[in-house]
PDB file of N, CA and C in Angstrom:
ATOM      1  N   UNK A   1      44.089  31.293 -58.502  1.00  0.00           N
ATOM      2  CA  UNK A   1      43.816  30.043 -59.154  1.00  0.00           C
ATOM      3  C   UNK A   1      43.228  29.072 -58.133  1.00  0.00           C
ATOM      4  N   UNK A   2      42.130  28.223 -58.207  1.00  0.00           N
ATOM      5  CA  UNK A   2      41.276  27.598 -57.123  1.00  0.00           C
ATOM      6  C   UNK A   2      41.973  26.272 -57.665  1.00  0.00           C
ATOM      7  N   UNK A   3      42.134  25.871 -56.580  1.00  0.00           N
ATOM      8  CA  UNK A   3      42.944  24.281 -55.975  1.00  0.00           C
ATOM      9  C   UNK A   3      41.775  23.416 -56.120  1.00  0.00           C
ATOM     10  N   UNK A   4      42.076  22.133 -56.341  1.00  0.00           N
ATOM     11  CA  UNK A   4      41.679  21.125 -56.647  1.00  0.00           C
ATOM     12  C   UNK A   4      40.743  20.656 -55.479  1.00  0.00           C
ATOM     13  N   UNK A   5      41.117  20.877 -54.093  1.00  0.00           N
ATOM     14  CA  UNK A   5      40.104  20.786 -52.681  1.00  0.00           C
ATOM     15  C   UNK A   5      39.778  21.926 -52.025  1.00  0.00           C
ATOM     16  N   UNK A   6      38.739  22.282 -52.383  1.00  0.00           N
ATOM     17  CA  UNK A   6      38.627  23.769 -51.615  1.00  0.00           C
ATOM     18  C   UNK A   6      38.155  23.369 -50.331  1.00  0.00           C
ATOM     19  N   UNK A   7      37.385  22.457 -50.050  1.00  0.00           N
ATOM     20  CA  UNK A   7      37.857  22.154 -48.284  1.00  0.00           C
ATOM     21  C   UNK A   7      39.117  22.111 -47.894  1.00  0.00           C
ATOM     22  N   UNK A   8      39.982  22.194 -48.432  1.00  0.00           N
ATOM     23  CA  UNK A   8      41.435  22.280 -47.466  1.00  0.00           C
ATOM     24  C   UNK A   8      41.970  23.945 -46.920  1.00  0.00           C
ATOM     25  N   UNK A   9      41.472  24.654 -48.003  1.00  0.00           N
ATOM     26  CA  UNK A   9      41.659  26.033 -48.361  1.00  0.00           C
ATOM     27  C   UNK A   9      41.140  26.688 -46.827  1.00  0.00           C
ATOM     28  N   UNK A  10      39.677  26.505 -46.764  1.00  0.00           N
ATOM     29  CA  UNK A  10      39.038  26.951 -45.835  1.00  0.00           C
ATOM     30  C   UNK A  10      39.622  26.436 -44.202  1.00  0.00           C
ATOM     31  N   UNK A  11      39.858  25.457 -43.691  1.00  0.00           N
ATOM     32  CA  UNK A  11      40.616  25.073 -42.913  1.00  0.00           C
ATOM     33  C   UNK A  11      39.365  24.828 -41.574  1.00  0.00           C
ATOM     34  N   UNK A  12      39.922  25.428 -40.485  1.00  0.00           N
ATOM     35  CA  UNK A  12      38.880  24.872 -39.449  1.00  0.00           C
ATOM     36  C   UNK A  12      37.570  25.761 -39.252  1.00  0.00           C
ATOM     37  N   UNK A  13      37.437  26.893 -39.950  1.00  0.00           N
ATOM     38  CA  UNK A  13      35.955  27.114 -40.284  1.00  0.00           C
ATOM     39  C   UNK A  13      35.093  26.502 -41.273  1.00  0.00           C
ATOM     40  N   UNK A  14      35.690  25.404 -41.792  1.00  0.00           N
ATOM     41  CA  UNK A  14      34.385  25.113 -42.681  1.00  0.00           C
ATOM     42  C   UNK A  14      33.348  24.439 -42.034  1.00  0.00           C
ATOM     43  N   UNK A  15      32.222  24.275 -42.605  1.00  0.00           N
ATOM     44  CA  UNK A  15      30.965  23.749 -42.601  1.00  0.00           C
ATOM     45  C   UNK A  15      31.626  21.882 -42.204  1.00  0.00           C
ATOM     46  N   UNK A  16      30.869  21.522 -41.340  1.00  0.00           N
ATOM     47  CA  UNK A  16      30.785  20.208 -41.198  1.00  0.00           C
ATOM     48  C   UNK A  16      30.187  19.128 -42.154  1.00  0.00           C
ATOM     49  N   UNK A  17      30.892  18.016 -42.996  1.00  0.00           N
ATOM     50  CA  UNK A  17      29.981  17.718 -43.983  1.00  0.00           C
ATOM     51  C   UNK A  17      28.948  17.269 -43.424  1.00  0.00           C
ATOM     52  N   UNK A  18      27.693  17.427 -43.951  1.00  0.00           N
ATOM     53  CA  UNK A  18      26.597  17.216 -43.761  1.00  0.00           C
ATOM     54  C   UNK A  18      26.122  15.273 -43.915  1.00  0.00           C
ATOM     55  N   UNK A  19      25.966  15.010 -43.446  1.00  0.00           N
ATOM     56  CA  UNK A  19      25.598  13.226 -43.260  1.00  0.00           C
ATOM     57  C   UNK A  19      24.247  13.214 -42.753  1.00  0.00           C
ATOM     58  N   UNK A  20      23.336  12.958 -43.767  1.00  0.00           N
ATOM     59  CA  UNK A  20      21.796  12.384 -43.756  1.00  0.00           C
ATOM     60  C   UNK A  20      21.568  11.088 -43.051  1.00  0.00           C
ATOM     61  N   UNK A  21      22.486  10.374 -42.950  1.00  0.00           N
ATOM     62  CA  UNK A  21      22.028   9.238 -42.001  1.00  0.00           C
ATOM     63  C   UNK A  21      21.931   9.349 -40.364  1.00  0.00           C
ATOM     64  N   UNK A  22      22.919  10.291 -39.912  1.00  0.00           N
ATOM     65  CA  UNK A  22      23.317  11.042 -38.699  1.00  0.00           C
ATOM     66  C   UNK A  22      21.993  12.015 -38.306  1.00  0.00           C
ATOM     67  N   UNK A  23      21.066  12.236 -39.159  1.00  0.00           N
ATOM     68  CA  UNK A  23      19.960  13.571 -38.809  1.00  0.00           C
ATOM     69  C   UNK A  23      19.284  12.743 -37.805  1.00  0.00           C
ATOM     70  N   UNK A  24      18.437  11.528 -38.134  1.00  0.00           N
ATOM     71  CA  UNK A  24      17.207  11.293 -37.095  1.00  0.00           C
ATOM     72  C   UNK A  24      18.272  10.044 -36.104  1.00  0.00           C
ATOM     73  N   UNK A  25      18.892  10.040 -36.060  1.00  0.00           N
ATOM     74  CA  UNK A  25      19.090   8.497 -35.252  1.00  0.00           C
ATOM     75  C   UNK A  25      19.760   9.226 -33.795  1.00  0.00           C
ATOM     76  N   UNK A  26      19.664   7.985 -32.818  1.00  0.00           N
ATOM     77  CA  UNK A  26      19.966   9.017 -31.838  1.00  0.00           C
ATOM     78  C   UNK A  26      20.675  10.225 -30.915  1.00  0.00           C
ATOM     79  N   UNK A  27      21.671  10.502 -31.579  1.00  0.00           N
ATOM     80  CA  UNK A  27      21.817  11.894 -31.752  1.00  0.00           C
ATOM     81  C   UNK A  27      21.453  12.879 -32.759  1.00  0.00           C
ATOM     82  N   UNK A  28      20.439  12.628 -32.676  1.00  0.00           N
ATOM     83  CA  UNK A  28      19.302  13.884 -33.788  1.00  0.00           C
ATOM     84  C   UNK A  28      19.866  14.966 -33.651  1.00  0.00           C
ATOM     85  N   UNK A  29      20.475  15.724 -34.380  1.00  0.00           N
ATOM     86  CA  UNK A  29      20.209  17.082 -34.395  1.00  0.00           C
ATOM     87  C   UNK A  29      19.639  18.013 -34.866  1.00  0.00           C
ATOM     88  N   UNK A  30      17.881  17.752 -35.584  1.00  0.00           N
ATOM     89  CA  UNK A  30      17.265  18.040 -36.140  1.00  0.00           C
ATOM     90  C   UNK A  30      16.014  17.660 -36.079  1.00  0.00           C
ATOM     91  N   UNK A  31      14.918  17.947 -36.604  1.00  0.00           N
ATOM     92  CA  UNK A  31      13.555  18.035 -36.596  1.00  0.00           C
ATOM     93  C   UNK A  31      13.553  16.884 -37.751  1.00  0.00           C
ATOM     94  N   UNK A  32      12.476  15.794 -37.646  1.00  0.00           N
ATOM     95  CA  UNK A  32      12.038  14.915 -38.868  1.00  0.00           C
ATOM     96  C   UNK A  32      11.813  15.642 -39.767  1.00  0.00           C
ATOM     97  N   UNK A  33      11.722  16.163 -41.026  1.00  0.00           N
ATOM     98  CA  UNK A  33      11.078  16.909 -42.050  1.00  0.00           C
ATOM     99  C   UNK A  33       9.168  16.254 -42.435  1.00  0.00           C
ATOM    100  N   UNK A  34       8.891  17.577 -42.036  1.00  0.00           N
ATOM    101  CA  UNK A  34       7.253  16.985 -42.443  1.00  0.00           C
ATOM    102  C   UNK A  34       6.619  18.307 -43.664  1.00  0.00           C
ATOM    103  N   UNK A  35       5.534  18.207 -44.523  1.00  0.00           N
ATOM    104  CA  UNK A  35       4.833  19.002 -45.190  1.00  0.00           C
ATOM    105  C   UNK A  35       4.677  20.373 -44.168  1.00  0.00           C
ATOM    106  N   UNK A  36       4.221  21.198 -44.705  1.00  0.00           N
ATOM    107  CA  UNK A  36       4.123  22.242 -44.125  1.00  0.00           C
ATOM    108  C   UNK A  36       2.568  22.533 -44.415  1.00  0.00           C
ATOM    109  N   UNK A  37       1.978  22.234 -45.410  1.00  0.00           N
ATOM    110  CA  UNK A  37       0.682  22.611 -46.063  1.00  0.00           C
ATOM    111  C   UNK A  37       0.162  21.685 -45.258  1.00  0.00           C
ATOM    112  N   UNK A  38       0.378  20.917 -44.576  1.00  0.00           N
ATOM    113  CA  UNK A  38      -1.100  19.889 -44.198  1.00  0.00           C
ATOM    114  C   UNK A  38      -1.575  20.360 -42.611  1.00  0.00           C
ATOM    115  N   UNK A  39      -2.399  20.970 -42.370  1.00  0.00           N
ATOM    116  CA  UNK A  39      -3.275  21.230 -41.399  1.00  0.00           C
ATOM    117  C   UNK A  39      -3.602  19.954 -40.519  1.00  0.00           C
ATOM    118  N   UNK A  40      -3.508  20.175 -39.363  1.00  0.00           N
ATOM    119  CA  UNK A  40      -4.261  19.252 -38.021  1.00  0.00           C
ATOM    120  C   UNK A  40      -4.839  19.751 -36.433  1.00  0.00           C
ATOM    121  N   UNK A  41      -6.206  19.528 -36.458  1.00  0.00           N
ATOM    122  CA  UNK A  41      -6.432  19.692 -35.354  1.00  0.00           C
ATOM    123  C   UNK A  41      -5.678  19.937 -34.180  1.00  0.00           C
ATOM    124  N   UNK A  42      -4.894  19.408 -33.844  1.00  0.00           N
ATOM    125  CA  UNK A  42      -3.863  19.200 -32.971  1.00  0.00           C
ATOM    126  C   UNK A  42      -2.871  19.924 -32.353  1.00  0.00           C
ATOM    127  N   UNK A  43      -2.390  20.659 -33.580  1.00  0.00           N
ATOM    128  CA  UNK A  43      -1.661  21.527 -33.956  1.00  0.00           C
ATOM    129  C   UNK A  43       0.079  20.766 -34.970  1.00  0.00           C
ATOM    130  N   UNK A  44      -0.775  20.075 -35.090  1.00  0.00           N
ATOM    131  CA  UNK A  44       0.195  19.300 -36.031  1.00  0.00           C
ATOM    132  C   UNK A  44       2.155  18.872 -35.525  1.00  0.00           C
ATOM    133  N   UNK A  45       2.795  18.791 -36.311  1.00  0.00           N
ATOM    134  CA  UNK A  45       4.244  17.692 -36.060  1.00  0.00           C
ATOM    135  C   UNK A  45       4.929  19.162 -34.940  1.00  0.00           C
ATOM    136  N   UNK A  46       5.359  18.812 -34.221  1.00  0.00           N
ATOM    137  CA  UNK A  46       5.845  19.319 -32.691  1.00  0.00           C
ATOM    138  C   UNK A  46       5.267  20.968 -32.791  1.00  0.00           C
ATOM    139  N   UNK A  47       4.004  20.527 -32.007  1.00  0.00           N
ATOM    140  CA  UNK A  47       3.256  21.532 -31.823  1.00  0.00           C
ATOM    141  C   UNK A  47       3.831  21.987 -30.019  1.00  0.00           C
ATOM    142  N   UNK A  48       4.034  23.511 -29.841  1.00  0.00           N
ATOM    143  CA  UNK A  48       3.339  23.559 -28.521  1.00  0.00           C
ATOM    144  C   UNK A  48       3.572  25.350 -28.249  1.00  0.00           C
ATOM    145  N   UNK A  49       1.573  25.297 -28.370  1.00  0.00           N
ATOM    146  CA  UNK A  49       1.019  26.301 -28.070  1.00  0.00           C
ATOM    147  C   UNK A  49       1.847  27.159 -26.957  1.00  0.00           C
ATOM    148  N   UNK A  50       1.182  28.602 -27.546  1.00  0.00           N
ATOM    149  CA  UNK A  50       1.532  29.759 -25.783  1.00  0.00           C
ATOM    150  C   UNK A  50       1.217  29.137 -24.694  1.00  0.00           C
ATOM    151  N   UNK A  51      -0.165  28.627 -24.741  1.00  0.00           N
ATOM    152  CA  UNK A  51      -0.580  28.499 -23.528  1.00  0.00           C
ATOM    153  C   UNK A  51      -0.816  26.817 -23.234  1.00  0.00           C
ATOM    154  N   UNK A  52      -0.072  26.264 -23.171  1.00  0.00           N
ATOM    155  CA  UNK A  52      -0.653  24.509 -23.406  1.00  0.00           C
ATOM    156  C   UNK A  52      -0.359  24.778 -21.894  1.00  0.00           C
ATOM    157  N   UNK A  53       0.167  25.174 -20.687  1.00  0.00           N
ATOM    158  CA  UNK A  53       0.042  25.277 -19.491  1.00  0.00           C
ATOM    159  C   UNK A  53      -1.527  25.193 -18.712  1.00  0.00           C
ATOM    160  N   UNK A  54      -1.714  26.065 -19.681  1.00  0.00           N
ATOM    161  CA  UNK A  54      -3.022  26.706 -18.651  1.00  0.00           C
ATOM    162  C   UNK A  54      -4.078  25.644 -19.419  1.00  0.00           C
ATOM    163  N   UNK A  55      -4.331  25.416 -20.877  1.00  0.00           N
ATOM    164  CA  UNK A  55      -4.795  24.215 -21.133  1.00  0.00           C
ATOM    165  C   UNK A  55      -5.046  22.424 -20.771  1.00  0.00           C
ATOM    166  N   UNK A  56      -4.048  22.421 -20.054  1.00  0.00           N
ATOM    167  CA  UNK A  56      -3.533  21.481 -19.831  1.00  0.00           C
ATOM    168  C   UNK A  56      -4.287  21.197 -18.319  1.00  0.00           C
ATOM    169  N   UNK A  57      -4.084  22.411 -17.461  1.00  0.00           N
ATOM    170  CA  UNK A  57      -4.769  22.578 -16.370  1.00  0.00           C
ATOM    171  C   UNK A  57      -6.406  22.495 -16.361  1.00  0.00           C
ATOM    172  N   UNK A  58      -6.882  23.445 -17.541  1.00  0.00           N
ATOM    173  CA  UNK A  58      -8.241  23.231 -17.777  1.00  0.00           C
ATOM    174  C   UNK A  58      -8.367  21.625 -18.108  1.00  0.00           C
ATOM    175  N   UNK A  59      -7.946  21.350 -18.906  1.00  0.00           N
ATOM    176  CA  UNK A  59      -8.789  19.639 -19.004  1.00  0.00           C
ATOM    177  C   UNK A  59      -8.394  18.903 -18.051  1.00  0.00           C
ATOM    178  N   UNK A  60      -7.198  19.260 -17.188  1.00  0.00           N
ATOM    179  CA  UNK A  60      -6.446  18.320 -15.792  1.00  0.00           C
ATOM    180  C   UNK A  60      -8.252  18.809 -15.042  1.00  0.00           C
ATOM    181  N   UNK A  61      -8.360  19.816 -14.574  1.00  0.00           N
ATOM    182  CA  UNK A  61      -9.932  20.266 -13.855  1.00  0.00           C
ATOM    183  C   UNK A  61     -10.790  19.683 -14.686  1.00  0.00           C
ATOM    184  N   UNK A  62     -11.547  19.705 -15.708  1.00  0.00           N
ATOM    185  CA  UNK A  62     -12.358  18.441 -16.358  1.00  0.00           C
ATOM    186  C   UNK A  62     -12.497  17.057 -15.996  1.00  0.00           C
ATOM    187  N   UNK A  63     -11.114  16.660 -16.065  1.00  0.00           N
ATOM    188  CA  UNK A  63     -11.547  14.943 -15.998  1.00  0.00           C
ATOM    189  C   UNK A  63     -11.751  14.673 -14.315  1.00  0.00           C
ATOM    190  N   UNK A  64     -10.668  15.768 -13.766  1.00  0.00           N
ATOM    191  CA  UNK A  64     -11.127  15.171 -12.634  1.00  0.00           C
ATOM    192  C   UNK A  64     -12.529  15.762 -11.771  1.00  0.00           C
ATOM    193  N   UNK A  65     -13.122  16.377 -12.783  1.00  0.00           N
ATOM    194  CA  UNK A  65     -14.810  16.974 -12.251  1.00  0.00           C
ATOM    195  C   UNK A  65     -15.545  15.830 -12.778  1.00  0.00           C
ATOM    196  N   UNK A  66     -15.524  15.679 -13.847  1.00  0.00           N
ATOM    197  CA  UNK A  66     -16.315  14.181 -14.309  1.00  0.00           C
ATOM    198  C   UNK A  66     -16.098  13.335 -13.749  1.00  0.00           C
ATOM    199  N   UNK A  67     -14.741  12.825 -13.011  1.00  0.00           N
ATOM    200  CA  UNK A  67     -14.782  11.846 -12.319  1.00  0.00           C
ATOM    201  C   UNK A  67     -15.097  11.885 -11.164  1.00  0.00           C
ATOM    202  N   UNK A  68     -15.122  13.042 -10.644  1.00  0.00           N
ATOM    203  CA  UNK A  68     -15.910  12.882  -8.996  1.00  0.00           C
ATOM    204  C   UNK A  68     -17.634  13.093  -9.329  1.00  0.00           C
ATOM    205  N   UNK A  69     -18.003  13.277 -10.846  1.00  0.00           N
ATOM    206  CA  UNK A  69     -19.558  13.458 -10.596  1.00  0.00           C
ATOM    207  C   UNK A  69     -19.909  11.846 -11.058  1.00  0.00           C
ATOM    208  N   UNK A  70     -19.348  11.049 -11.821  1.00  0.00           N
ATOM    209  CA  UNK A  70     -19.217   9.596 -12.180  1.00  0.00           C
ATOM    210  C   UNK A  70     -19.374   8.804 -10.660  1.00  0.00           C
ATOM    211  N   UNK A  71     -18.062   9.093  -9.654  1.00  0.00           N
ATOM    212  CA  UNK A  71     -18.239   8.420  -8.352  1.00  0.00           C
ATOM    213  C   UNK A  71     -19.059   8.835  -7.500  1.00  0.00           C
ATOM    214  N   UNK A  72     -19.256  10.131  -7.528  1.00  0.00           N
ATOM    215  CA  UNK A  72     -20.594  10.036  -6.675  1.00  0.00           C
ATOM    216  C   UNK A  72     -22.113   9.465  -7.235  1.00  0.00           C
ATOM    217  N   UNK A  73     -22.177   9.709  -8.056  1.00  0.00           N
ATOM    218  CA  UNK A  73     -23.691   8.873  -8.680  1.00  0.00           C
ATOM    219  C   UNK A  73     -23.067   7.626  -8.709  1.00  0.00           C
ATOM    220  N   UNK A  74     -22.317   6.614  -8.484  1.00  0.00           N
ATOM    221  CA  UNK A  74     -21.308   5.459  -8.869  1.00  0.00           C
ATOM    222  C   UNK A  74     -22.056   4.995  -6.767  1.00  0.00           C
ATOM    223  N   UNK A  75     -21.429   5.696  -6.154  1.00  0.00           N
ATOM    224  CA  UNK A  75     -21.828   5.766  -4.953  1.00  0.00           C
ATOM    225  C   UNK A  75     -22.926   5.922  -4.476  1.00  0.00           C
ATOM    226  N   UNK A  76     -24.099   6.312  -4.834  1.00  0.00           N
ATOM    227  CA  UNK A  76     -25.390   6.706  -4.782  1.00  0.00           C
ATOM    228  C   UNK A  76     -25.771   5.150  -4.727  1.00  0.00           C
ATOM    229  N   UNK A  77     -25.899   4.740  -6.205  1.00  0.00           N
ATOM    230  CA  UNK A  77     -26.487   3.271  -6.544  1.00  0.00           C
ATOM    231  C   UNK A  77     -25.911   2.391  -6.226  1.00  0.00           C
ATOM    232  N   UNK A  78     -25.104   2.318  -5.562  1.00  0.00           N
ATOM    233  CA  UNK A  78     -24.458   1.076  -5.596  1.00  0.00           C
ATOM    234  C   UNK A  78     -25.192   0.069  -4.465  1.00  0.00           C
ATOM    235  N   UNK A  79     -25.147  -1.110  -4.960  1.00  0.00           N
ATOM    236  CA  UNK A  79     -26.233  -2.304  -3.921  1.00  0.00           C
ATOM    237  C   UNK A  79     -25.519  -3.081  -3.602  1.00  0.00           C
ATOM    238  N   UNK A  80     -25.046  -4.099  -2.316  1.00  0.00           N
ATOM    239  CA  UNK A  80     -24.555  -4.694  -2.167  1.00  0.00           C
ATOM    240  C   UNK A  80     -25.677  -5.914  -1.054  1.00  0.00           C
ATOM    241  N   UNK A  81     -25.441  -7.186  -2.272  1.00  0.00           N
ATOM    242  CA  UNK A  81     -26.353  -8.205  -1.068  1.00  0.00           C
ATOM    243  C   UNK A  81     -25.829  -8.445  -0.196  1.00  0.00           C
ATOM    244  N   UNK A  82     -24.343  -8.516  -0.108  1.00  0.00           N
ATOM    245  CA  UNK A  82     -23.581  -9.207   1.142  1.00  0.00           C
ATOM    246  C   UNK A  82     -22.651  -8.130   1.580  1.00  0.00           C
ATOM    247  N   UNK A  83     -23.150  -8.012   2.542  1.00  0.00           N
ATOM    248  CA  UNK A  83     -22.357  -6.387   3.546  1.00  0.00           C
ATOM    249  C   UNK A  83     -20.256  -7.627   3.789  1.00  0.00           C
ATOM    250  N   UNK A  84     -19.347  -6.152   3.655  1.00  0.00           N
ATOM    251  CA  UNK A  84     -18.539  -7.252   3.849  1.00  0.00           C
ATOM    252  C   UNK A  84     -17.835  -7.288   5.448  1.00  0.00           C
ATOM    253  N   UNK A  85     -17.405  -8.179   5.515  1.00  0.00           N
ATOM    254  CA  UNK A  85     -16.817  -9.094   7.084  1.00  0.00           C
ATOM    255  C   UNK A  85     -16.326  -7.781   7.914  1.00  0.00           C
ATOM    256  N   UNK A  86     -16.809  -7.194   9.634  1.00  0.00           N
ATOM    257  CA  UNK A  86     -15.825  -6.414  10.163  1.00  0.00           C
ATOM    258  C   UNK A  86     -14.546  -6.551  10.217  1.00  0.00           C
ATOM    259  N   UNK A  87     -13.858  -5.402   9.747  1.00  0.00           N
ATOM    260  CA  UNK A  87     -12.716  -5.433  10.197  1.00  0.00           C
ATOM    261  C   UNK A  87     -11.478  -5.699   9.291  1.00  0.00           C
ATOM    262  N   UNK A  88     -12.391  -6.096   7.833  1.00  0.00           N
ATOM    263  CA  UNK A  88     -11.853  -6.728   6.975  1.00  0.00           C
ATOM    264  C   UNK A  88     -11.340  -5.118   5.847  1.00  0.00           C
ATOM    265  N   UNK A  89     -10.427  -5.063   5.452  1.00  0.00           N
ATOM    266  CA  UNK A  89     -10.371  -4.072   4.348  1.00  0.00           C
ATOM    267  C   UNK A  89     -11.384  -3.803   3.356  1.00  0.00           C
ATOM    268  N   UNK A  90     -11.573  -2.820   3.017  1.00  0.00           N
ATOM    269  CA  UNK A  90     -13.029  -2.694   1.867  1.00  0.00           C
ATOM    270  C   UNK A  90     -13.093  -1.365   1.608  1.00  0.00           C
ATOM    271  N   UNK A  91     -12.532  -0.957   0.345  1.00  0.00           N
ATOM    272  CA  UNK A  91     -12.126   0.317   0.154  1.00  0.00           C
ATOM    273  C   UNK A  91     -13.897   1.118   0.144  1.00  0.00           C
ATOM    274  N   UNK A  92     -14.868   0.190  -0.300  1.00  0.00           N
ATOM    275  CA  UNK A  92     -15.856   1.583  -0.822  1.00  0.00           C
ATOM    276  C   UNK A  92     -16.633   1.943   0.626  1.00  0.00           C
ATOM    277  N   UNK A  93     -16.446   0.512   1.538  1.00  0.00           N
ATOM    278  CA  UNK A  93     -16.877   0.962   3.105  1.00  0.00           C
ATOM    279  C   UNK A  93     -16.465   2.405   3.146  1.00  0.00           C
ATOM    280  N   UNK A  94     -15.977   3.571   2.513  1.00  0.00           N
ATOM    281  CA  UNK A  94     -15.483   5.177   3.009  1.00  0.00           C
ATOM    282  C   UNK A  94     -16.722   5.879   2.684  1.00  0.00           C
ATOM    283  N   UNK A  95     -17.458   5.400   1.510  1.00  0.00           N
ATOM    284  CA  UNK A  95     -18.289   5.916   0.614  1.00  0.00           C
ATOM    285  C   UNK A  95     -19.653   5.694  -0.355  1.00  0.00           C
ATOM    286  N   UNK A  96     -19.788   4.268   0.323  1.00  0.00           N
ATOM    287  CA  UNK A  96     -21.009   3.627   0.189  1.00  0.00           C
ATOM    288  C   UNK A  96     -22.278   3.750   1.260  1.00  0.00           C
ATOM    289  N   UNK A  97     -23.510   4.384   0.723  1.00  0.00           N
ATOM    290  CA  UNK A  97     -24.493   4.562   1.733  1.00  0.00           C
ATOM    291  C   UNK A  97     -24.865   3.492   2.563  1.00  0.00           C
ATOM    292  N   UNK A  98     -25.006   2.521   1.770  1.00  0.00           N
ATOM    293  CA  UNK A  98     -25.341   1.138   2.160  1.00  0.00           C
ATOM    294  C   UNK A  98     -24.396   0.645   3.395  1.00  0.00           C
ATOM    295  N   UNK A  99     -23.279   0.428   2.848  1.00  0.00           N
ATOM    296  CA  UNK A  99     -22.421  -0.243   3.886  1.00  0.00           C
ATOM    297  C   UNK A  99     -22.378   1.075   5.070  1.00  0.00           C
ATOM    298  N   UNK A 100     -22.292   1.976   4.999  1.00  0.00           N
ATOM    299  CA  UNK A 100     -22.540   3.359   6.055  1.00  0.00           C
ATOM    300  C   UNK A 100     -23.084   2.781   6.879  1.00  0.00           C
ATOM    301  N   UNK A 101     -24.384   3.142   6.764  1.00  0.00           N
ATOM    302  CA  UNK A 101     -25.758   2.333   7.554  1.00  0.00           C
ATOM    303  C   UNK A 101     -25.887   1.353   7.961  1.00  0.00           C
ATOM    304  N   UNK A 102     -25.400   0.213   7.353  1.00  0.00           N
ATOM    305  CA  UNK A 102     -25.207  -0.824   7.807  1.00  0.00           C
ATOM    306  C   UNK A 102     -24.283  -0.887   8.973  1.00  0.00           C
ATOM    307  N   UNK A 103     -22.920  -0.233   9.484  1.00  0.00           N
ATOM    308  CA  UNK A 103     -22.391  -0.425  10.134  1.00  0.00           C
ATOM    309  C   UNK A 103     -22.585   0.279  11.378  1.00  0.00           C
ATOM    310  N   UNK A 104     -22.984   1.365  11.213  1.00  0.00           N
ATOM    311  CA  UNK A 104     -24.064   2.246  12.359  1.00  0.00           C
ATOM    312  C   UNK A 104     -25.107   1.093  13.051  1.00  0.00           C
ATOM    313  N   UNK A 105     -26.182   0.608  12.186  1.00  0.00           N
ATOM    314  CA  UNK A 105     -26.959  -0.317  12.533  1.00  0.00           C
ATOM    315  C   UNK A 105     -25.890  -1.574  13.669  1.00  0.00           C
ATOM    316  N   UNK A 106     -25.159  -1.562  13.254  1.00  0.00           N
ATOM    317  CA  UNK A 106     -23.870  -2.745  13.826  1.00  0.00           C
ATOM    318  C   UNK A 106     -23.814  -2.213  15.239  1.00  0.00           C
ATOM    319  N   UNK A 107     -22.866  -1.216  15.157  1.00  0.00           N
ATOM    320  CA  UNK A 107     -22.341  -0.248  16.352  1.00  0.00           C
ATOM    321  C   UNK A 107     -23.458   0.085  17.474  1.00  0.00           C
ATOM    322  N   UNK A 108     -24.691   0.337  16.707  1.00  0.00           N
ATOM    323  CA  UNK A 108     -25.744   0.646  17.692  1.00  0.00           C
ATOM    324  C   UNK A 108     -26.486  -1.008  18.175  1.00  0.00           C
ATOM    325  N   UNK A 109     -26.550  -1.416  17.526  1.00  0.00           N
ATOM    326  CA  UNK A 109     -26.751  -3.051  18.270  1.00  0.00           C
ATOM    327  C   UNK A 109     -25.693  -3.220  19.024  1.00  0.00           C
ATOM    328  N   UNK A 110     -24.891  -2.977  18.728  1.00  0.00           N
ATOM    329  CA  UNK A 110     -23.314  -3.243  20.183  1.00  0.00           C
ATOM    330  C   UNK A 110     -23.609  -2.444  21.339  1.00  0.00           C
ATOM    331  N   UNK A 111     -24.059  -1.133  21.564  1.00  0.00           N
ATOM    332  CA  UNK A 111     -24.323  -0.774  22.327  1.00  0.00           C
ATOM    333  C   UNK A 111     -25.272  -0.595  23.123  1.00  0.00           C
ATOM    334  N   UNK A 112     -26.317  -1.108  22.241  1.00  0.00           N
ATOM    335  CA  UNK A 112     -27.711  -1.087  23.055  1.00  0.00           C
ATOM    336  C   UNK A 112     -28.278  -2.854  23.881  1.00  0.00           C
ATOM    337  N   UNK A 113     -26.989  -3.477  23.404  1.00  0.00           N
ATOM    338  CA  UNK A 113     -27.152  -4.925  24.531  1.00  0.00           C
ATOM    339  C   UNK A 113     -25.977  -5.486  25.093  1.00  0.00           C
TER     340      UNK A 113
END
């Protein structure tokens, strides 16, 4: 004959009641619920590929190839009317043709009087 609380019956194996307010807040123990049918580029709601390692590496090598072909043509053109003060800090003085030359031109006037 089944008793009036069958949670009591079962005792300390039962199922934990389940509380929907407890799923996303911060002790989540669960995934947000999203569609399953909707497709994204991306790879959609917590995606992560076999290989997002080695991906990750390929575009890490990308940006930083574009950005050294950006600074060197960046470095190529660059004009400066007013060379800046010896001695003074000046980060592109490492890598500017201009200021290069210019300071050679300096050094060799220092030494030739």
């Amino acid at each position: 004959m089944p008793t009036q609380n069958a949670e009591a019956d079962v005792g300390a194996h039962a199922e934990p009641k389940k509380q929907p307010w407890k799923k996303y807040g911060a002790n989540a123990e669960g995934k947000i619920p999203y569609p399953k049918h909707v497709w994204s580029p991306s790879g959609g709601w917590y995606a992560q590929p076999a290989n997002w390692k080695m991906n990750t590496a390929i575009m890490g090598a990308c940006v930083i190839g574009i950005t050294a072909i950006v600074w060197s043509i960046s470095a190529e053109r660059e004009q400066r009317p007013r060379m800046p003060e010896p001695g003074r800090f000046f980060p592109s003085r490492n890598w500017s043709k201009q200021i290069i030359e210019h300071e050679k031109a300096l050094k060799e006037k220092e030494n030739s009087s």
